[in-house]
Protein backbone atom coordinates (compact mmCIF):
# COMPACT_ATOMS: atom_id res chain seq x y z
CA UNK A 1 12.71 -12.16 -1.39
CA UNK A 2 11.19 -9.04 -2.65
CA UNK A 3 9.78 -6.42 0.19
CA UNK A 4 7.74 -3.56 -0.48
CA UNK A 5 6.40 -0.49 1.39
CA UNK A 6 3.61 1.66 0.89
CA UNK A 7 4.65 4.86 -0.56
CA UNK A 8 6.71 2.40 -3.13
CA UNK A 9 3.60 1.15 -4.32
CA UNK A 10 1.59 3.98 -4.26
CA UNK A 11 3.90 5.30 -6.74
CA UNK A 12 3.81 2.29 -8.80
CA UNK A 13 -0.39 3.09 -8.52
CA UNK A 14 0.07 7.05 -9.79
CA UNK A 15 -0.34 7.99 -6.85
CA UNK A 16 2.22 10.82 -6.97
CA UNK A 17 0.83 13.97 -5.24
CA UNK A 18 -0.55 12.55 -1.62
CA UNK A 19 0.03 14.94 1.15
CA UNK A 20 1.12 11.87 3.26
CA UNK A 21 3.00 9.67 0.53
CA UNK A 22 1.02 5.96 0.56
CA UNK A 23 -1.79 6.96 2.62
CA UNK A 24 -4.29 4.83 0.06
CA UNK A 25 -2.04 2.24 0.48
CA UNK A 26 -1.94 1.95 4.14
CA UNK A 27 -5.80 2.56 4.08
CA UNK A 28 -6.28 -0.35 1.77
CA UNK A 29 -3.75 -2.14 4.06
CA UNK A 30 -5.56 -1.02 7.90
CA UNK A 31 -8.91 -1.95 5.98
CA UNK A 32 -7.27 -5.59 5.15
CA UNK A 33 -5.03 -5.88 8.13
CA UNK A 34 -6.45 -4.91 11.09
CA UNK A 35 -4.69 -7.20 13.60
CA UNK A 36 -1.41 -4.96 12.38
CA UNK A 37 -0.39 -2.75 14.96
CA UNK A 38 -1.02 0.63 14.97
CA UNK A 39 2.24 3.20 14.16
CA UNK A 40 4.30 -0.21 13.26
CA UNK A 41 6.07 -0.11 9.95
CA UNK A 42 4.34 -1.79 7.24
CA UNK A 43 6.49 -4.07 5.02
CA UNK A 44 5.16 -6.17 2.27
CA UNK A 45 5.75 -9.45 0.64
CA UNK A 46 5.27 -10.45 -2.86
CA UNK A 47 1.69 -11.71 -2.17
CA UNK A 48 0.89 -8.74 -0.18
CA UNK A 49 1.82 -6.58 -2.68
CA UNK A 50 0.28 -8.72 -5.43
CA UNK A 51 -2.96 -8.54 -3.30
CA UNK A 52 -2.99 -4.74 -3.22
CA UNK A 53 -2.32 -3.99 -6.73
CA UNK A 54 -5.18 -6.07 -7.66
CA UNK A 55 -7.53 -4.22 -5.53
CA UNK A 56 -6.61 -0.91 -5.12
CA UNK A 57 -7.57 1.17 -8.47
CA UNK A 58 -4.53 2.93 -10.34
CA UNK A 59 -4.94 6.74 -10.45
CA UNK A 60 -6.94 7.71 -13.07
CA UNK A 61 -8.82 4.41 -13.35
């Protein structure tokens, strides 16, 4: 099975030039997630990562 993590898919979104590589991500992910505990690593499955690139905007969009 697939894992991802979120300055893998912020790249994948254009997301190229963050100060703090995934931060969108992991915003889009605390916003979703918030019984995830704080400072622990996020990993993502498939769905997961399905659900995020179908509602976070790709750069430029």
């Amino acid at each position: 099975m697939a894992t991802y993590e979120p300055a893998e898919l912020a790249r994948e979104l254009g997301y190229t030039d963050e100060q703090r590589p995934g931060k969108v991500v992991r915003d889009y992910l605390r916003e979703k997630y918030s019984d995830h505990r704080k400072h622990e690593r996020w990993v993502l499955d498939e769905i997961q990562a399905d659900d995020l690139r179908a509602n976070v905007p790709r750069k430029g969009d």
